[in-house]
N, C-alpha and C. Protein backbone atom coordinates (compact mmCIF):
# COMPACT_ATOMS: atom_id res chain seq x y z
N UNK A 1 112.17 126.32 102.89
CA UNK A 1 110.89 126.57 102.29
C UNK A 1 110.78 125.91 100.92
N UNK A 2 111.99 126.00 100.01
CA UNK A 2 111.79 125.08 98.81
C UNK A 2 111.73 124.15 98.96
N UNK A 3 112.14 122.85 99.90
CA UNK A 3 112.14 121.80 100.24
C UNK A 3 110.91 121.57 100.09
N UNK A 4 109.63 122.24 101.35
CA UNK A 4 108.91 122.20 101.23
C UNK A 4 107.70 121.92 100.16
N UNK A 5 108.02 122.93 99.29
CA UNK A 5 107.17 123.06 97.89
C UNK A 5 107.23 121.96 97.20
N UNK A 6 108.84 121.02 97.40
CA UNK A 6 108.65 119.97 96.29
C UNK A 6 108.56 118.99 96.77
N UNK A 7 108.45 118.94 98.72
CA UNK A 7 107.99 117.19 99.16
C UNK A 7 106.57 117.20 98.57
N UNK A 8 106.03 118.44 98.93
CA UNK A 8 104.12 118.34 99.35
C UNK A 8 104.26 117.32 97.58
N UNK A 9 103.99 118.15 96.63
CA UNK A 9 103.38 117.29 94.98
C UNK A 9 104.33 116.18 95.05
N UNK A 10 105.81 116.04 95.26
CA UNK A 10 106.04 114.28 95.53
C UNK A 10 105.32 113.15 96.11
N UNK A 11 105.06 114.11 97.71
CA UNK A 11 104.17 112.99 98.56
C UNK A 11 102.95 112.71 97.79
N UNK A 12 102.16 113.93 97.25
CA UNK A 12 100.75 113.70 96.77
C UNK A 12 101.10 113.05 95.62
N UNK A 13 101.44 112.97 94.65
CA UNK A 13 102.32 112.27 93.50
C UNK A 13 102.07 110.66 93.69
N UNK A 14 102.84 110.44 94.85
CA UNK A 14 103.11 108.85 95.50
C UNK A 14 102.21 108.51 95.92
N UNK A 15 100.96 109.31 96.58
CA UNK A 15 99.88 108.36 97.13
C UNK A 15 98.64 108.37 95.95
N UNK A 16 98.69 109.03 95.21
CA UNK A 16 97.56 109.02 94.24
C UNK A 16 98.07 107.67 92.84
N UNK A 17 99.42 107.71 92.91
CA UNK A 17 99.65 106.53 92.02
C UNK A 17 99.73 105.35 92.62
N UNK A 18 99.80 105.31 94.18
CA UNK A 18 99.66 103.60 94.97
C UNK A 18 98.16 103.55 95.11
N UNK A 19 96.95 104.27 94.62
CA UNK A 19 95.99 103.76 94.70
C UNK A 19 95.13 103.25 93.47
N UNK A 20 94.39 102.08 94.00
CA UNK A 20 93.95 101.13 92.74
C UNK A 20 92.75 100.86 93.13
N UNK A 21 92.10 100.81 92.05
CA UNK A 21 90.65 100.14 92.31
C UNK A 21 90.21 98.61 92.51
N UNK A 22 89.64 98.07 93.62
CA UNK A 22 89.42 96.48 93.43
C UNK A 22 89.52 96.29 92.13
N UNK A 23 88.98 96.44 91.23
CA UNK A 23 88.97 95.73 89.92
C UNK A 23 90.18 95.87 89.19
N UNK A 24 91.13 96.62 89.62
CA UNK A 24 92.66 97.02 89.20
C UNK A 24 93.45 96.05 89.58
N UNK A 25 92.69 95.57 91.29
CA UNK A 25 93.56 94.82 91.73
C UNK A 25 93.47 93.54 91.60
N UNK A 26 92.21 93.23 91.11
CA UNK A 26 91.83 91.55 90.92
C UNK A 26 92.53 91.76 89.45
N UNK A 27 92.48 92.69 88.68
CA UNK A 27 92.72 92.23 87.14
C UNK A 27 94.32 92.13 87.11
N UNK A 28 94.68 92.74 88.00
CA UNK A 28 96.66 92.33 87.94
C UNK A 28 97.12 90.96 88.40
N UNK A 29 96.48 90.28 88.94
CA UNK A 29 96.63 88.93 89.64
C UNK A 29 95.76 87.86 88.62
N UNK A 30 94.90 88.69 87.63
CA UNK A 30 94.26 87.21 87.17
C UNK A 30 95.31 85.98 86.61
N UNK A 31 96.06 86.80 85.41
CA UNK A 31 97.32 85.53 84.91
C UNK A 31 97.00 84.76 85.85
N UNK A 32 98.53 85.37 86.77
CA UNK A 32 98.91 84.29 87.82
C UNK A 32 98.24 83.35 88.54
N UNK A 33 96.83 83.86 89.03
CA UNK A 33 95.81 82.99 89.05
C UNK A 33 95.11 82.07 88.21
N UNK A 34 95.19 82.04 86.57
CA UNK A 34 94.92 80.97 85.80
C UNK A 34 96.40 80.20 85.56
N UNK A 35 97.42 81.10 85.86
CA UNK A 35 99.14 79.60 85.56
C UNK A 35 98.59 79.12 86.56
N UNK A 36 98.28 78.87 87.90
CA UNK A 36 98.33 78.44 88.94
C UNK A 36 97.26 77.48 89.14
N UNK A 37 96.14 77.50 89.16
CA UNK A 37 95.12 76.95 88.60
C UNK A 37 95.23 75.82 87.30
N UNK A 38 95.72 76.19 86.85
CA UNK A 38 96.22 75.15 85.36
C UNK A 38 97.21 74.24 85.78
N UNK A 39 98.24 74.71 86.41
CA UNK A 39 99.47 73.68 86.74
C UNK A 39 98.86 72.58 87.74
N UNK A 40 98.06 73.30 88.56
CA UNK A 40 97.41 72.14 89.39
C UNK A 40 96.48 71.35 88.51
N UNK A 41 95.59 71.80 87.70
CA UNK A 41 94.32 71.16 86.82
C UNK A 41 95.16 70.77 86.02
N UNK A 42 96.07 70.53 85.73
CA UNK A 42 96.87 69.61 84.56
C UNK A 42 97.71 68.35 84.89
N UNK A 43 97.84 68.63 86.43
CA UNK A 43 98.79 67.30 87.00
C UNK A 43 97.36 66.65 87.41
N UNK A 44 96.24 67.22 88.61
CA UNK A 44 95.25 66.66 88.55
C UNK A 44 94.41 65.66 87.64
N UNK A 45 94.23 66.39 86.49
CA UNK A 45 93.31 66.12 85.49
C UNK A 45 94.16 64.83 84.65
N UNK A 46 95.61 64.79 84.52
CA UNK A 46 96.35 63.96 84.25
C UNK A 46 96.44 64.88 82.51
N UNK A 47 96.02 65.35 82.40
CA UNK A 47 95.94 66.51 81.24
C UNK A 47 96.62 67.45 81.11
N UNK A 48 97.57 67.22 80.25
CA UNK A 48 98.99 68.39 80.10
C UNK A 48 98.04 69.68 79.03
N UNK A 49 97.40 69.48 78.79
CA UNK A 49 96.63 70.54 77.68
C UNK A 49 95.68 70.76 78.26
N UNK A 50 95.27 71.05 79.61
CA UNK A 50 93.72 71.66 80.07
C UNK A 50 94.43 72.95 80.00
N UNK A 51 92.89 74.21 80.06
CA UNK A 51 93.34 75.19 80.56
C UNK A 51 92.47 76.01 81.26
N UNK A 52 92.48 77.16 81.30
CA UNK A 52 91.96 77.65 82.60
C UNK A 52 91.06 79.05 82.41
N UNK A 53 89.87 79.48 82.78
CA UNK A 53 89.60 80.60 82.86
C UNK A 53 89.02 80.92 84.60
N UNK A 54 88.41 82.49 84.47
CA UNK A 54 88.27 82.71 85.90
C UNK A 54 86.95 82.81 85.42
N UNK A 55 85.99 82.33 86.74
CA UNK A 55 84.92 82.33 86.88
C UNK A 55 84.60 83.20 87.27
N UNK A 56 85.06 83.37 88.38
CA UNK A 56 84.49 84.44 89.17
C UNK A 56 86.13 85.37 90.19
N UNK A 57 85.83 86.34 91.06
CA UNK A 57 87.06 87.23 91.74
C UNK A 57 86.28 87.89 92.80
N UNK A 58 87.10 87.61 93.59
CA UNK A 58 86.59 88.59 95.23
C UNK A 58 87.58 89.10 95.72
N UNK A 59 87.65 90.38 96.42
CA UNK A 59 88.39 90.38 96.96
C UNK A 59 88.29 90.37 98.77
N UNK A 60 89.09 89.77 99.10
CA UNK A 60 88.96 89.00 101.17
C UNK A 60 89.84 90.10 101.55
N UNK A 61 89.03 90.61 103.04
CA UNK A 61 89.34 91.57 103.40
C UNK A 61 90.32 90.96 104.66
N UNK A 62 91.09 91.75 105.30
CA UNK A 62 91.97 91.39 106.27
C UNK A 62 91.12 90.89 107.36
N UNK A 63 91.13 89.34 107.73
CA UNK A 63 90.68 88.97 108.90
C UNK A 63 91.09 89.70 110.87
N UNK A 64 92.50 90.02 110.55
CA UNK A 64 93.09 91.07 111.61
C UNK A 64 93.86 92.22 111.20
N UNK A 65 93.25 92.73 112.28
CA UNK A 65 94.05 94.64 112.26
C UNK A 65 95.45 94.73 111.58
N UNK A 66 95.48 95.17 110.20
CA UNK A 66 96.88 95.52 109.98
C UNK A 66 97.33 94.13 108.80
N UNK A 67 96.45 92.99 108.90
CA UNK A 67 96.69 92.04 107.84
C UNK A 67 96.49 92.30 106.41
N UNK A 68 97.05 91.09 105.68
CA UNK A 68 97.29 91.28 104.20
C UNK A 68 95.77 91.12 103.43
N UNK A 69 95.24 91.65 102.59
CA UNK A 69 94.19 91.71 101.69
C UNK A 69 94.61 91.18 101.05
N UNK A 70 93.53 90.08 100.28
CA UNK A 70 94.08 88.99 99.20
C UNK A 70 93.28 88.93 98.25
N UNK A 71 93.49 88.40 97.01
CA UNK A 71 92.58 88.29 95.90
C UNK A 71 91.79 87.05 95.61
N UNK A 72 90.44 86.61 95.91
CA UNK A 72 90.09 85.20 95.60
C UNK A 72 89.62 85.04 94.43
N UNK A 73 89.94 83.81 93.51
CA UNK A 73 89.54 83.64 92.34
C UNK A 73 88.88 82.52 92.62
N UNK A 74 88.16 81.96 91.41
CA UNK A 74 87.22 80.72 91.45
C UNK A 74 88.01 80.49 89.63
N UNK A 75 88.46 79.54 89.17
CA UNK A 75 89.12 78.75 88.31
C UNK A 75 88.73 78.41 87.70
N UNK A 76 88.00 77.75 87.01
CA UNK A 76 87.86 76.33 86.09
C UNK A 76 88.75 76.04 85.36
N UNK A 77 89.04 74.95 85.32
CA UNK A 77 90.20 74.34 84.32
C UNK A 77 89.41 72.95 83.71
N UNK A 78 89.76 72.96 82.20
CA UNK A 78 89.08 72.02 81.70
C UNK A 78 90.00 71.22 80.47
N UNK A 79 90.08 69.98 80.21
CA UNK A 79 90.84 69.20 79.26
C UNK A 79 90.74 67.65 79.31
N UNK A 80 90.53 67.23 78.13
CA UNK A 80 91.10 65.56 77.68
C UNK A 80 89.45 65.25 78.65
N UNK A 81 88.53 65.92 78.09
CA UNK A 81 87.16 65.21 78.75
C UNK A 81 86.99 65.45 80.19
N UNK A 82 87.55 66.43 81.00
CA UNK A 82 87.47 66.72 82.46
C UNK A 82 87.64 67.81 82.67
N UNK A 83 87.07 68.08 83.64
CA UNK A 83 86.75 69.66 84.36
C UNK A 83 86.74 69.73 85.68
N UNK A 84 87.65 70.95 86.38
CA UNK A 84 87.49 70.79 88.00
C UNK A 84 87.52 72.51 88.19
N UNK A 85 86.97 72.74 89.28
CA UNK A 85 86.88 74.33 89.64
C UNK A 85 88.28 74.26 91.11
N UNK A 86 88.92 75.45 91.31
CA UNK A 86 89.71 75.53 92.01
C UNK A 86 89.73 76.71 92.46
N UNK A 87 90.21 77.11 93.89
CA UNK A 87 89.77 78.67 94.14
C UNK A 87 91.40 78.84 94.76
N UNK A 88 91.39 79.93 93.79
CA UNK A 88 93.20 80.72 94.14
C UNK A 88 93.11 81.50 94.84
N UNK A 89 94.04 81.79 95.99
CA UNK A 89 94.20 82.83 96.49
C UNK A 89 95.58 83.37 96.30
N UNK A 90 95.70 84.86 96.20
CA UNK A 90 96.46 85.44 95.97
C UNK A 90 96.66 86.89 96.37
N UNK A 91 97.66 87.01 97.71
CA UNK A 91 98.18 87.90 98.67
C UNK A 91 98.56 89.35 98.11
N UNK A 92 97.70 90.17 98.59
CA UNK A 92 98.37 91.52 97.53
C UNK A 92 100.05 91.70 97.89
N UNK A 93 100.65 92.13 96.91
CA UNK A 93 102.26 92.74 97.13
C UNK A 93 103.02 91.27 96.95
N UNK A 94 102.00 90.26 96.57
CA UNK A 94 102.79 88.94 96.54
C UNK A 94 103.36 88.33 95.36
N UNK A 95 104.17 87.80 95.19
CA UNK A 95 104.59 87.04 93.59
C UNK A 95 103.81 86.07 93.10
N UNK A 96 102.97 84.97 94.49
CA UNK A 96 102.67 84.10 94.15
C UNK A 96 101.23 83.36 94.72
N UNK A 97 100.48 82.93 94.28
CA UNK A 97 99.59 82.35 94.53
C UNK A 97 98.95 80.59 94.75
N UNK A 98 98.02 80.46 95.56
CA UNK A 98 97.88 79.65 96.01
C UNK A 98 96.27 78.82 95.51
N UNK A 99 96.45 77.57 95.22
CA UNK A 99 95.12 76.81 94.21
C UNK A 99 94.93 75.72 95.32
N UNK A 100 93.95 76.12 95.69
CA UNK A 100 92.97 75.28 96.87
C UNK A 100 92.13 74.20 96.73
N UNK A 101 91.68 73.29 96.68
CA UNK A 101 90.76 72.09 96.29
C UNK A 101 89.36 72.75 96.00
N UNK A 102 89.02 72.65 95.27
CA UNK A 102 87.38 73.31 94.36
C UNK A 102 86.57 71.89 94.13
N UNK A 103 86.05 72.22 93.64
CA UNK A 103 85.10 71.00 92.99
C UNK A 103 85.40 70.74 92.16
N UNK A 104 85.15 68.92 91.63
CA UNK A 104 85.25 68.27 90.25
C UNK A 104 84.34 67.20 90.02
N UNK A 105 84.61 68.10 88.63
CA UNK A 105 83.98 67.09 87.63
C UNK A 105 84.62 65.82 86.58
N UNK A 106 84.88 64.08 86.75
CA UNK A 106 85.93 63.86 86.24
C UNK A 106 85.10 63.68 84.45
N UNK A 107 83.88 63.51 84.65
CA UNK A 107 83.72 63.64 83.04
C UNK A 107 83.01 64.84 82.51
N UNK A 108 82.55 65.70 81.26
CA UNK A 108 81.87 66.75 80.74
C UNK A 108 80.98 66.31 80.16
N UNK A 109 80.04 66.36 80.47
CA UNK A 109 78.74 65.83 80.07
C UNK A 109 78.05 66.70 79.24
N UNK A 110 77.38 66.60 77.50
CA UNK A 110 77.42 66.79 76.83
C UNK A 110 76.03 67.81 76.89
């Protein structure tokens, strides 16, 4: 019976702290989504000093039963007179993320 008493507030304990709000979960992935975004917009751009903000964040729901939910970002990275948009994706429970071909701009027009 004591057993009892102290799984129940552990279990409830554990599931009330694994839950997050979309916006919890896009805002833990942004970094990694602007290093990622930048490393590409900097070899791209030929620009070791561009850098990066997020435009925009979605989050993509599992295409099949039981699949991974991912975080989509929209990028811009800008430097040395050039600008390109890039859209990251990034796998919940994942280390690492992924910078997809976006649109570019090779000059910034004033």
């Amino acid at each position: 019976m004591s057993t009892t008493r102290l799984l129940f507030p552990l279990i409830t304990l554990l599931l009330v702290a694994g839950c997050q709000s979309q916006s919890q979960m896009l805002a833990s992935d942004e970094n990694v989504a602007i290093q990622t975004a930048e490393r590409r917009g900097q070899f791209e751009l030929d620009c070791p000093a561009a850098t990066g903000s997020i435009l925009s964040s979605n989050m993509l729901q599992p295409v099949l039963w039981g699949g991974q939910e991912r975080a989509e970002y929209s990028v811009g990275v800008t430097g040395c007179g050039k600008r390109a948009v890039y859209v990251v994706i990034c796998p919940m429970a994942s280390s690492g993320c992924f910078a997809g071909a976006g649109r570019d701009n090779p000059e910034i027009t004033p």
